[in-house]
N, C-alpha and C. Protein backbone atom coordinates (compact mmCIF):
# COMPACT_ATOMS: atom_id res chain seq x y z
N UNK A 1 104.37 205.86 87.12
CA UNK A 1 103.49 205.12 86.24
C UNK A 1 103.93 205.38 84.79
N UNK A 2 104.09 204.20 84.04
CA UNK A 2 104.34 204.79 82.20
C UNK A 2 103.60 203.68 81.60
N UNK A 3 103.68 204.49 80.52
CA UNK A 3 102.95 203.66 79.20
C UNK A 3 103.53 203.52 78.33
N UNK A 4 103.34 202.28 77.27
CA UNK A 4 104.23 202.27 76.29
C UNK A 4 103.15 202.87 74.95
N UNK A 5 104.00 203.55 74.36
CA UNK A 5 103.65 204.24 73.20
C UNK A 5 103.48 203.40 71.80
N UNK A 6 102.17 203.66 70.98
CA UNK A 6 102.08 202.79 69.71
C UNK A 6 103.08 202.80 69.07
N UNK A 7 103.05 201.64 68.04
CA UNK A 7 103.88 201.18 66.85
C UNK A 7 103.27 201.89 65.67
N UNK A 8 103.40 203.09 65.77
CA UNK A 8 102.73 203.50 64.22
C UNK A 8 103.56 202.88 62.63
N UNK A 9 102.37 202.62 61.67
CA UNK A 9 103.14 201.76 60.32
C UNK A 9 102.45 203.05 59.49
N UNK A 10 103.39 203.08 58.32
CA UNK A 10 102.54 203.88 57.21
C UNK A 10 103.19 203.48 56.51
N UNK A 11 102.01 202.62 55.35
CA UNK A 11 102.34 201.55 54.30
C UNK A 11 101.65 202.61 52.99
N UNK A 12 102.80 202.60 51.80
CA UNK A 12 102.31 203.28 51.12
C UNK A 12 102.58 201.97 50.01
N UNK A 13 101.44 202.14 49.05
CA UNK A 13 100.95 200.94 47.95
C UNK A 13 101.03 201.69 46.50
N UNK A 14 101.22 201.04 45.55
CA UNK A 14 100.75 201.37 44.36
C UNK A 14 101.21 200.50 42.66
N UNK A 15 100.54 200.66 42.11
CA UNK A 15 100.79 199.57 41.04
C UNK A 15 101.08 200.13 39.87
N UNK A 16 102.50 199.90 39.23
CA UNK A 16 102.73 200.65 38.30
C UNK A 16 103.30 199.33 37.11
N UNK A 17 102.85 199.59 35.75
CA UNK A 17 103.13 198.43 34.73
C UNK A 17 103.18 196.91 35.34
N UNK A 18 101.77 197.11 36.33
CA UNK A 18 101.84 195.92 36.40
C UNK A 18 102.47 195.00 37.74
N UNK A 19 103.44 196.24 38.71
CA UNK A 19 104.02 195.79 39.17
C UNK A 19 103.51 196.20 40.77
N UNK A 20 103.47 196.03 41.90
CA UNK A 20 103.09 196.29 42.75
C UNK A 20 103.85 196.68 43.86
N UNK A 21 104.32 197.95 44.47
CA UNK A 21 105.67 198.23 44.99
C UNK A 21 104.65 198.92 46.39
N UNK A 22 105.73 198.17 47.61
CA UNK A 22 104.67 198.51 48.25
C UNK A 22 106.36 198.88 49.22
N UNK A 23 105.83 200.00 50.16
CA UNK A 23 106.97 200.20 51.36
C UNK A 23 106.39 200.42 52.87
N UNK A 24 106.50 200.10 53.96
CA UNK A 24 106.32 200.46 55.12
C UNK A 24 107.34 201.41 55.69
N UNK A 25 106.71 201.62 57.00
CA UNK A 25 107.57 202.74 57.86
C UNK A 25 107.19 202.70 59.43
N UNK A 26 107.67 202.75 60.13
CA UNK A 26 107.25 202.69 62.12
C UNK A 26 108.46 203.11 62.80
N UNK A 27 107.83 203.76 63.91
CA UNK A 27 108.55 204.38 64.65
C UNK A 27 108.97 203.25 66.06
N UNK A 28 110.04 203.35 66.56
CA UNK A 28 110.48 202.24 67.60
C UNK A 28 109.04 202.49 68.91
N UNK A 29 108.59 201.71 69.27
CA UNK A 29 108.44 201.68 71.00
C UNK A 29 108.81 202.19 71.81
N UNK A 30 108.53 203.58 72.49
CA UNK A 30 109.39 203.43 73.93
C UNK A 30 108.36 204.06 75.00
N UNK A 31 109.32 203.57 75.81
CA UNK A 31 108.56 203.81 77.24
C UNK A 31 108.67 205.12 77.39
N UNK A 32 107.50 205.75 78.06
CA UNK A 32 107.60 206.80 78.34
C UNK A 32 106.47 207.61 79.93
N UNK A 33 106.64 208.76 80.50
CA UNK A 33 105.97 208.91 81.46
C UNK A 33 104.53 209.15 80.83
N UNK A 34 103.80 208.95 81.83
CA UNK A 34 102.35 209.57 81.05
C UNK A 34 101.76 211.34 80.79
N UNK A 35 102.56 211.62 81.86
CA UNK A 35 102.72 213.09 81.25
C UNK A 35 103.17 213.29 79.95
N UNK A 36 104.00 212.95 79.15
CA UNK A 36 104.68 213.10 77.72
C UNK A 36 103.83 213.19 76.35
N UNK A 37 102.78 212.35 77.00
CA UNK A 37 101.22 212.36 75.48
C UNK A 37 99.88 212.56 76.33
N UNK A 38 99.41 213.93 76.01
CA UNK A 38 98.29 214.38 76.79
C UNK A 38 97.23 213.50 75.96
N UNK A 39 96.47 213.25 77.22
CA UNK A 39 95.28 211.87 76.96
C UNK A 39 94.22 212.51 75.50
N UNK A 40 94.47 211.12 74.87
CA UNK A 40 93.89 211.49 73.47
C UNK A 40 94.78 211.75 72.45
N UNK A 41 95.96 211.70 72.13
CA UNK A 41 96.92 212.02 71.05
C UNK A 41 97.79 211.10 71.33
N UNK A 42 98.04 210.29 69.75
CA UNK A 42 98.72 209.23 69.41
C UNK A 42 100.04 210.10 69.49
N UNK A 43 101.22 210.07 69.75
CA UNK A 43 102.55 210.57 69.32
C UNK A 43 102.69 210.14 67.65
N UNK A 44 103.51 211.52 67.00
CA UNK A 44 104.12 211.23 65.64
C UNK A 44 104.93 210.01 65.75
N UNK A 45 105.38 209.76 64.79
CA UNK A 45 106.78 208.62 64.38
C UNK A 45 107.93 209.61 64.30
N UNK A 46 108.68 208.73 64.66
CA UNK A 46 110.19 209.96 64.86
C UNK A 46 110.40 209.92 63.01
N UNK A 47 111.28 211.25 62.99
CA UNK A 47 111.69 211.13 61.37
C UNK A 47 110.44 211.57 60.61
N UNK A 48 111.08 211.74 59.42
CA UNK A 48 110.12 212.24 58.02
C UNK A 48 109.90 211.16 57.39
N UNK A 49 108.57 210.44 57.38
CA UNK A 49 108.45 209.57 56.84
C UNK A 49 107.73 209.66 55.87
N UNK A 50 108.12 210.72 54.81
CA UNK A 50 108.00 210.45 53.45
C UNK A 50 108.92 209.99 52.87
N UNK A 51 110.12 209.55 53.88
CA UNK A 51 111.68 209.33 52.71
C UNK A 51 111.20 207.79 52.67
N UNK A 52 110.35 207.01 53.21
CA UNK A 52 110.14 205.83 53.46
C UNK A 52 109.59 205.04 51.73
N UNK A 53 109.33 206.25 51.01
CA UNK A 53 108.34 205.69 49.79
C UNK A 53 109.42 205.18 49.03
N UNK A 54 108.96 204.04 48.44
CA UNK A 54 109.91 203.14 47.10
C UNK A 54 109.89 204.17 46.41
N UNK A 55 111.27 204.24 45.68
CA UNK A 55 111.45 204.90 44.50
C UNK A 55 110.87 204.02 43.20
N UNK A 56 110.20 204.62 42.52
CA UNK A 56 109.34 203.76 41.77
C UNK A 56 110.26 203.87 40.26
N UNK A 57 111.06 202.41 39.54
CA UNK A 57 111.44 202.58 38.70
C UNK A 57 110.49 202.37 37.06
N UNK A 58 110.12 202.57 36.62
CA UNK A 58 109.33 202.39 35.41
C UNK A 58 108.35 203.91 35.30
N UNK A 59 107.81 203.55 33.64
CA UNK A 59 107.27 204.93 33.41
C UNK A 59 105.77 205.14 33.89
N UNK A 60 105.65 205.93 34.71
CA UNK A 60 104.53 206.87 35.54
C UNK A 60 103.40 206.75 34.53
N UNK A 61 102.18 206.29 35.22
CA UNK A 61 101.16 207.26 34.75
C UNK A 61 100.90 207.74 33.68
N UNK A 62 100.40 207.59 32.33
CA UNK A 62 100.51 208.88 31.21
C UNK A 62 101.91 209.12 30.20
N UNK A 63 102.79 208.01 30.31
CA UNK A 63 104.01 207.85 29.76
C UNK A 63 103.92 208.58 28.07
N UNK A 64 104.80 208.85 27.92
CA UNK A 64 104.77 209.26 26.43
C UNK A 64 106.21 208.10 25.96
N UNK A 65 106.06 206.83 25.14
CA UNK A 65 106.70 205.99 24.70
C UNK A 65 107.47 206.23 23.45
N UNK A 66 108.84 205.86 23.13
CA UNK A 66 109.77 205.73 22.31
C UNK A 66 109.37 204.83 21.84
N UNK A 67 109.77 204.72 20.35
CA UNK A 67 109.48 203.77 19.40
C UNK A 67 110.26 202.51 20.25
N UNK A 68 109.40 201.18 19.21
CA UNK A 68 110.42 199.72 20.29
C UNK A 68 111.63 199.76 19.20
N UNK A 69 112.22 200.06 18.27
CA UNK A 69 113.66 200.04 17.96
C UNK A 69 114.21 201.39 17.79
N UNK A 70 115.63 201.32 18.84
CA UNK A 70 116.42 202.44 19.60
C UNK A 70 116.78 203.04 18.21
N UNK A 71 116.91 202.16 16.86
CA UNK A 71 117.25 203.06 15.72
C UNK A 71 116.38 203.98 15.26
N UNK A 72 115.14 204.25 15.94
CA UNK A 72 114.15 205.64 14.70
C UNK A 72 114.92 206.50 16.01
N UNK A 73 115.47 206.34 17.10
CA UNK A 73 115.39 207.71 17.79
C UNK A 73 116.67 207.95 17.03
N UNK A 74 118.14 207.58 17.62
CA UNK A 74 118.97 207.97 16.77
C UNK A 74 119.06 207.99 15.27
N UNK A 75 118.38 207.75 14.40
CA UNK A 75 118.31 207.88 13.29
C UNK A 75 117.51 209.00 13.11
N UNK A 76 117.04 209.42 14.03
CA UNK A 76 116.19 211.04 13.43
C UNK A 76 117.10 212.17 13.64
N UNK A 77 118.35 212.12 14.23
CA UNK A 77 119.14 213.08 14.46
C UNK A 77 120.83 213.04 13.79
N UNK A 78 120.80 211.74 13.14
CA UNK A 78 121.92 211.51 11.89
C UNK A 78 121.82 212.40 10.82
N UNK A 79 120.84 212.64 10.24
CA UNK A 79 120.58 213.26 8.59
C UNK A 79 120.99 214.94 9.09
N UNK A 80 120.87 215.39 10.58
CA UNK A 80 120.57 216.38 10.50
C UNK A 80 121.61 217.56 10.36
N UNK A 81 122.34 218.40 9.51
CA UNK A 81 123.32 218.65 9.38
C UNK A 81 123.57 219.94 10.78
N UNK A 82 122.84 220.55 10.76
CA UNK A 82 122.67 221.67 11.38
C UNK A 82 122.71 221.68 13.01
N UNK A 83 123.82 221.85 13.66
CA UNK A 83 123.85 221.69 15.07
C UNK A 83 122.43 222.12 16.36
N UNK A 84 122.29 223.06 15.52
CA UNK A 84 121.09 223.59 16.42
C UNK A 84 120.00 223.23 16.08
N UNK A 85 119.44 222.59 14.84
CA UNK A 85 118.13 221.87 14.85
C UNK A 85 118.86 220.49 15.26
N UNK A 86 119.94 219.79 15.48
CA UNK A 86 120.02 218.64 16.00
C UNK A 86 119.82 218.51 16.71
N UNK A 87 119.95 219.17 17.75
CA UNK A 87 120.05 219.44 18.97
C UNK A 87 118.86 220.09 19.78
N UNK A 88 117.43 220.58 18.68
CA UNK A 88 116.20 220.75 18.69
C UNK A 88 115.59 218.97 18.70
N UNK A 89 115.95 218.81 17.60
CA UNK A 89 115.56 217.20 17.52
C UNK A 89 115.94 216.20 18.01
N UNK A 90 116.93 216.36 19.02
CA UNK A 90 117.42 215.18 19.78
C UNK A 90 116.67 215.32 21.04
N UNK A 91 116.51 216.83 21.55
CA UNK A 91 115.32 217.04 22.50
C UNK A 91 113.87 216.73 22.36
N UNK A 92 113.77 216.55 21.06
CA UNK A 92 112.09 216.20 21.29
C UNK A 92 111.96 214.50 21.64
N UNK A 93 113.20 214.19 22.01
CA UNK A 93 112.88 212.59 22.90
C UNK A 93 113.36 212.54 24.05
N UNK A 94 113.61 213.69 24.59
CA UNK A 94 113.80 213.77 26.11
C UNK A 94 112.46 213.75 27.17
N UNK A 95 112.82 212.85 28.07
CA UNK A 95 111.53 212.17 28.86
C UNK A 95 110.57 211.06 28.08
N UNK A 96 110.65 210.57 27.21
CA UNK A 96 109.61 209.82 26.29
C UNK A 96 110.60 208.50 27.35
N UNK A 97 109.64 207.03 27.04
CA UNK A 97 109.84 205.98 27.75
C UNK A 97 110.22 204.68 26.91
N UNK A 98 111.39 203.89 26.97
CA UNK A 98 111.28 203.00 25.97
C UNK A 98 110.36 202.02 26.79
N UNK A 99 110.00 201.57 25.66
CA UNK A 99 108.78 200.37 25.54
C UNK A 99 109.30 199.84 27.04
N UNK A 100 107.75 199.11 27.39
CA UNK A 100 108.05 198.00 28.18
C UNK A 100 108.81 196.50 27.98
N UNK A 101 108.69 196.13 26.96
CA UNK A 101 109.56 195.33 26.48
C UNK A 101 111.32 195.50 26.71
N UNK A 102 111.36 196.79 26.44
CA UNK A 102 112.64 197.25 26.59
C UNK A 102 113.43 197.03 25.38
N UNK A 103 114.61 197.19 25.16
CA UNK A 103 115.49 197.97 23.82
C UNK A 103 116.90 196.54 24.42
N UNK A 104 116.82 195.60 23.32
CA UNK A 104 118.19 194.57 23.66
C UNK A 104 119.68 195.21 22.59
N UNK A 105 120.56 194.73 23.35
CA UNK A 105 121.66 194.87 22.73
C UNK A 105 122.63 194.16 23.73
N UNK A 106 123.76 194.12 22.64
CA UNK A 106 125.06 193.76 23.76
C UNK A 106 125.89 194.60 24.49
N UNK A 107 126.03 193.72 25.90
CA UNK A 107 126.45 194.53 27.22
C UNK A 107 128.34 195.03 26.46
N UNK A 108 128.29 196.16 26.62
CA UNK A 108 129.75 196.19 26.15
C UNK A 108 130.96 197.29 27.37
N UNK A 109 129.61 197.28 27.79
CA UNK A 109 130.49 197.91 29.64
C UNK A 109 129.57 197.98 30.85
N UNK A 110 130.42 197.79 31.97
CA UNK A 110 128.92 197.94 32.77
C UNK A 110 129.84 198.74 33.84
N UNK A 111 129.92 200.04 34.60
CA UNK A 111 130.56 200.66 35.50
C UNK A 111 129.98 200.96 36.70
N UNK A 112 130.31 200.83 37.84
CA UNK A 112 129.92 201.87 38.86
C UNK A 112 129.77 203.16 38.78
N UNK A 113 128.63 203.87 38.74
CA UNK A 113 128.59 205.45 38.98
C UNK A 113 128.24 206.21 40.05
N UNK A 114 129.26 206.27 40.72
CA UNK A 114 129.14 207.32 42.26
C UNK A 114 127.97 208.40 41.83
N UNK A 115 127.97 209.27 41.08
CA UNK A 115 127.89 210.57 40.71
C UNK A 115 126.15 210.09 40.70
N UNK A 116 125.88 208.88 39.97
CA UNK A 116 124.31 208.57 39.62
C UNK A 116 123.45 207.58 40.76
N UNK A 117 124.26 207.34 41.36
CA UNK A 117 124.21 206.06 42.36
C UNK A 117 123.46 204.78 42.28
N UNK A 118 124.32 204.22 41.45
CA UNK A 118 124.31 203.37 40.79
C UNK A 118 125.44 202.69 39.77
N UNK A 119 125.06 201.85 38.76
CA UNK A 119 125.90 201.19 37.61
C UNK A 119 125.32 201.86 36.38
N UNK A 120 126.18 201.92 35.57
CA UNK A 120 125.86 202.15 34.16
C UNK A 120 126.05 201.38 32.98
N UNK A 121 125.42 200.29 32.52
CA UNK A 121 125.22 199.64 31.51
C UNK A 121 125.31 199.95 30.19
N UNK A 122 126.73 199.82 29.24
CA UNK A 122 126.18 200.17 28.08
C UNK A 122 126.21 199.20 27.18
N UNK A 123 125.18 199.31 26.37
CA UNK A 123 124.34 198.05 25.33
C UNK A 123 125.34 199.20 23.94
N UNK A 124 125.68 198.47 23.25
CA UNK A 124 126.36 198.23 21.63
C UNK A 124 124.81 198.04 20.66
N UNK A 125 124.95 198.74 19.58
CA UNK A 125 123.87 198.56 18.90
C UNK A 125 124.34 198.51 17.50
N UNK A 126 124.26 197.61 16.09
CA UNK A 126 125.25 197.78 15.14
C UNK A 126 124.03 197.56 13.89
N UNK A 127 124.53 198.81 13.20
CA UNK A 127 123.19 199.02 11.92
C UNK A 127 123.91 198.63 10.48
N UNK A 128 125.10 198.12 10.46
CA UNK A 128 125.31 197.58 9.41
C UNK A 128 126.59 198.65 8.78
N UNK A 129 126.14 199.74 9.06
CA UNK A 129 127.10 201.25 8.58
C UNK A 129 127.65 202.09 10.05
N UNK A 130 129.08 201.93 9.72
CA UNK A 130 130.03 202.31 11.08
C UNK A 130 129.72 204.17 11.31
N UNK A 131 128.97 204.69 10.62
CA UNK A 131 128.54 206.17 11.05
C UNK A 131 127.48 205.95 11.37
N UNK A 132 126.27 205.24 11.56
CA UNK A 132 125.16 205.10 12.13
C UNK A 132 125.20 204.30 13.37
N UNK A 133 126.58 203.89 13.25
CA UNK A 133 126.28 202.34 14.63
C UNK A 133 125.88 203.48 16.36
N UNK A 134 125.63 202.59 16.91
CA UNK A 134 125.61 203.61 18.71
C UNK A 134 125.17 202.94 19.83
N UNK A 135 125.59 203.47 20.72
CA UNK A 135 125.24 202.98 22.06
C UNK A 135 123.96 203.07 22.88
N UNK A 136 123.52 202.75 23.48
CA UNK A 136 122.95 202.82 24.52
C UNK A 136 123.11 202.75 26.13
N UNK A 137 123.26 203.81 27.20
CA UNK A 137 123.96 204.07 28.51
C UNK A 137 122.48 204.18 29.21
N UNK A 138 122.19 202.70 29.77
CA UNK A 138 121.11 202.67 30.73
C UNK A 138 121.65 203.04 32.19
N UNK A 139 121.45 203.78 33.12
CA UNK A 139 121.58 203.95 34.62
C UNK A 139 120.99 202.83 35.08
N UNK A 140 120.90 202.12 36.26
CA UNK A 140 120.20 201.23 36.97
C UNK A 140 120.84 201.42 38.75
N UNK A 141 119.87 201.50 38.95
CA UNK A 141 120.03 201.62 40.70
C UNK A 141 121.00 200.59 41.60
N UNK A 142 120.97 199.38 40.91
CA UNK A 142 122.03 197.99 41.26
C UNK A 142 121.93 197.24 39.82
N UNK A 143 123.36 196.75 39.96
CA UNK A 143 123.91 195.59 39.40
C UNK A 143 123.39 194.22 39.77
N UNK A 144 122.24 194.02 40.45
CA UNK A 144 122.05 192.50 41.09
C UNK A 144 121.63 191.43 40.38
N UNK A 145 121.88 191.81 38.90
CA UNK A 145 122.08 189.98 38.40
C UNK A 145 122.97 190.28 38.31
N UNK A 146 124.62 190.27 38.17
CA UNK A 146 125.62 190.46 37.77
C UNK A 146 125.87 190.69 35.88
N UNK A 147 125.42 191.41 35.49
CA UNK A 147 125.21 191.91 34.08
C UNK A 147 126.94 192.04 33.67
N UNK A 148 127.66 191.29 32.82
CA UNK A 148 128.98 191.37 32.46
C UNK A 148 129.48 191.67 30.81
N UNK A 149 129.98 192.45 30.40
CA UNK A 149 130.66 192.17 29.62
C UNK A 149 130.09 190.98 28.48
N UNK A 150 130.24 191.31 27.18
CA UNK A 150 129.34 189.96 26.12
C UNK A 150 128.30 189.22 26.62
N UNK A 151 127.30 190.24 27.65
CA UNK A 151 125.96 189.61 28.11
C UNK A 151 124.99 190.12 26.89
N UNK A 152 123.66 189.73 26.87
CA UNK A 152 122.77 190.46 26.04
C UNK A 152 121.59 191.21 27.34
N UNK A 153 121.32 192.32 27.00
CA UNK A 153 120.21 192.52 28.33
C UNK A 153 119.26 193.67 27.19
N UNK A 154 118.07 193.39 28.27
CA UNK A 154 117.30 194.41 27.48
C UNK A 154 117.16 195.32 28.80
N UNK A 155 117.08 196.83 28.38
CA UNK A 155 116.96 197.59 29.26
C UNK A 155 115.40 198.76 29.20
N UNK A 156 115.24 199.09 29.89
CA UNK A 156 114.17 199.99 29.65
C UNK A 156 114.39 201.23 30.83
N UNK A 157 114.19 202.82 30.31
CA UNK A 157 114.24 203.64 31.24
C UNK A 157 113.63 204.98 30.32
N UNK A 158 113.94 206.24 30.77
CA UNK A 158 113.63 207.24 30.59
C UNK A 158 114.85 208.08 29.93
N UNK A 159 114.40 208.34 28.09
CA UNK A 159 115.34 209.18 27.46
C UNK A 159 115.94 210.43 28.56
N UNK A 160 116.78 210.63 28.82
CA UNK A 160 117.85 211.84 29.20
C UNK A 160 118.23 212.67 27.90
N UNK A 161 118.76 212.18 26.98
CA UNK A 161 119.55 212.61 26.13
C UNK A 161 119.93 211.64 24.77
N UNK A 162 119.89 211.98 23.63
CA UNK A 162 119.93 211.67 22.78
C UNK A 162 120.93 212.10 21.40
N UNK A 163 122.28 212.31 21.54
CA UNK A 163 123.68 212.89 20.97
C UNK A 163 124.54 212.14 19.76
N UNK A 164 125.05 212.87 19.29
CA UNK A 164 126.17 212.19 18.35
C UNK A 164 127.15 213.38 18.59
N UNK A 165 128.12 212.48 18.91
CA UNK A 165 129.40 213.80 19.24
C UNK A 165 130.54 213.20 18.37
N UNK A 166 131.55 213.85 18.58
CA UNK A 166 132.95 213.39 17.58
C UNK A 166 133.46 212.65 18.10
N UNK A 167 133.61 211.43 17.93
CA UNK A 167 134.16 210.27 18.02
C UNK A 167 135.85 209.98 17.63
N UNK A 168 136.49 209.04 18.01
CA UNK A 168 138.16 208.61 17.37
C UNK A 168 138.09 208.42 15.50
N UNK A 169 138.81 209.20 15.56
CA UNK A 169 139.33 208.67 13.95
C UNK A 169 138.42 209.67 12.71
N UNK A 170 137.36 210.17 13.10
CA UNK A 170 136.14 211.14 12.86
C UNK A 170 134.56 210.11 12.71
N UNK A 171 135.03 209.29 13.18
CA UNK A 171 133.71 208.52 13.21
C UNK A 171 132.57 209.12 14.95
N UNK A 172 131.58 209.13 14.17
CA UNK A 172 130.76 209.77 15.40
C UNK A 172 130.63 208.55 16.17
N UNK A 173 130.08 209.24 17.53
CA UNK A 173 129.61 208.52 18.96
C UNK A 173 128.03 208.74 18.85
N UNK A 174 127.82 207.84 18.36
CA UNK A 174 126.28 208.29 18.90
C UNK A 174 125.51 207.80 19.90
N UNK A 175 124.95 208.18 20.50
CA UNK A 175 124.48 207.15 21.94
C UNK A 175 122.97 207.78 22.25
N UNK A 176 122.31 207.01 23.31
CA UNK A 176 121.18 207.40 23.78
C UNK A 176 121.15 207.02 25.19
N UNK A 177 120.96 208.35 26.35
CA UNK A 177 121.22 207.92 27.18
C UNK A 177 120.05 208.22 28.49
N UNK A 178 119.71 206.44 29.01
CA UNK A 178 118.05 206.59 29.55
C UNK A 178 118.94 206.69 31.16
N UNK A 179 117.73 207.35 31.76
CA UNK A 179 117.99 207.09 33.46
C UNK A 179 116.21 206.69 34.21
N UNK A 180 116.98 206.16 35.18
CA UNK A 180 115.68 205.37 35.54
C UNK A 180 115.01 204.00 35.19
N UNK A 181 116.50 203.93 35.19
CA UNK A 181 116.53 202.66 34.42
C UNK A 181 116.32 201.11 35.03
N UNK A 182 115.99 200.15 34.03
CA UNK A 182 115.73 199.15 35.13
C UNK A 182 116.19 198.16 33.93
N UNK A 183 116.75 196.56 34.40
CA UNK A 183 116.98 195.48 33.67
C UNK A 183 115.90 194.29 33.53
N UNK A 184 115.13 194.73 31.99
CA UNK A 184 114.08 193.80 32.07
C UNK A 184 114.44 192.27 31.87
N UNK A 185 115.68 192.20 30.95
CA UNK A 185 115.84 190.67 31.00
C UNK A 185 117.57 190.59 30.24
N UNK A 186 117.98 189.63 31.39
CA UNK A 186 119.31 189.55 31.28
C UNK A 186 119.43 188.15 30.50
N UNK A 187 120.61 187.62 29.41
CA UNK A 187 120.78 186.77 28.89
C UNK A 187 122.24 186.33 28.88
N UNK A 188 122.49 185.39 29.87
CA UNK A 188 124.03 185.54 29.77
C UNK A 188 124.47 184.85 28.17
N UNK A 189 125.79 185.24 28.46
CA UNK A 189 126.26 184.41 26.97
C UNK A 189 127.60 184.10 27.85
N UNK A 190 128.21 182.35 27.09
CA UNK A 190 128.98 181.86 27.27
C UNK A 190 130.18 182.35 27.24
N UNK A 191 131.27 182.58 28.79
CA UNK A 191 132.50 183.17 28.50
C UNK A 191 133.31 183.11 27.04
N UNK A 192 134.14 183.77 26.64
CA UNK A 192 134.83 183.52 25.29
C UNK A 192 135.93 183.14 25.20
């Protein structure tokens, strides 16, 4: 004599900026003797099904937000001569969230990153003066609009790091670099 064993689901829900990310999870069907589940107990789902939850990209709950132009962050750590308060002050924007709107610039690379798993997007940002100019290196989980080269995109994620290092020629690198990143709005521009 056998019975077939439930379809257990565990649907986990939740709404973050708006957005509603929802994931399921179930264990296969199988046949089994009736000795195997003493009467009254559902069987588990095979597996750990906490790995089942969406990774939720955008800022959590209680966000602490970056200004909406990427220039007050790097511009608070230009003036600063002193390596070790720079480097105090480039940390006090680690974890802060850029806006929901997100931070535009032009796409001026976009790579595969094994190491992050994912692509890495970097947006060009130009302030008029070639020692202030800098980048922006968004992470994103996929490439799935195809984001290229002289695109415009706005990105939004979570400060990592916030640097100016020595650059070619002695012109600095300055960059800001978010993870957790996501592509709020892509704009292609016409091949050249």
């Amino acid at each position: 004599m056998s019975s077939m064993n439930l379809i257990l689901g565990v649907v986990a829900a939740g709404v973050v900026g708006g957005t509603l990310y929802l994931a399921a999870t179930s264990a296969p069907a199988t046949r089994t003797g009736a000795a195997s589940t003493p009467a009254g107990r559902v069987p588990a789902p095979a597996g750990d099904i906490t790995k089942a939850a969406p990774k939720v990209i955008g800022p959590p709950p209680g966000a602490t937000f970056a200004p909406p132009d990427p220039a007050a962050v790097i511009g608070s750590i230009l003036g600063v001569r002193n390596p070790t308060q720079r480097d105090v002050t480039a940390a006090n924007w680690n974890n802060q969230w850029v806006p929901n709107e997100g931070w535009e610039g032009e796409v001026v690379g976009v790579t595969r990153e094994h190491a992050q798993g994912g692509h890495a997007i970097r947006l060009s940002f130009s302030t008029g003066n070639v020692l202030r100019d800098f980048f922006v290196v968004c992470y994103v989980a996929d490439n799935d609009q195809d984001v290229r080269k002289g695109d415009r995109a706005k990105v939004q994620g979570r400060i990592d790091k916030v640097e100016s290092l020595p650059g070619p020629a002695g012109t600095p690198l300055n960059r800001i670099v978010l993870k957790s990143g996501r592509l709020v709005q892509l704009i292609k521009m016409a091949p050249r």
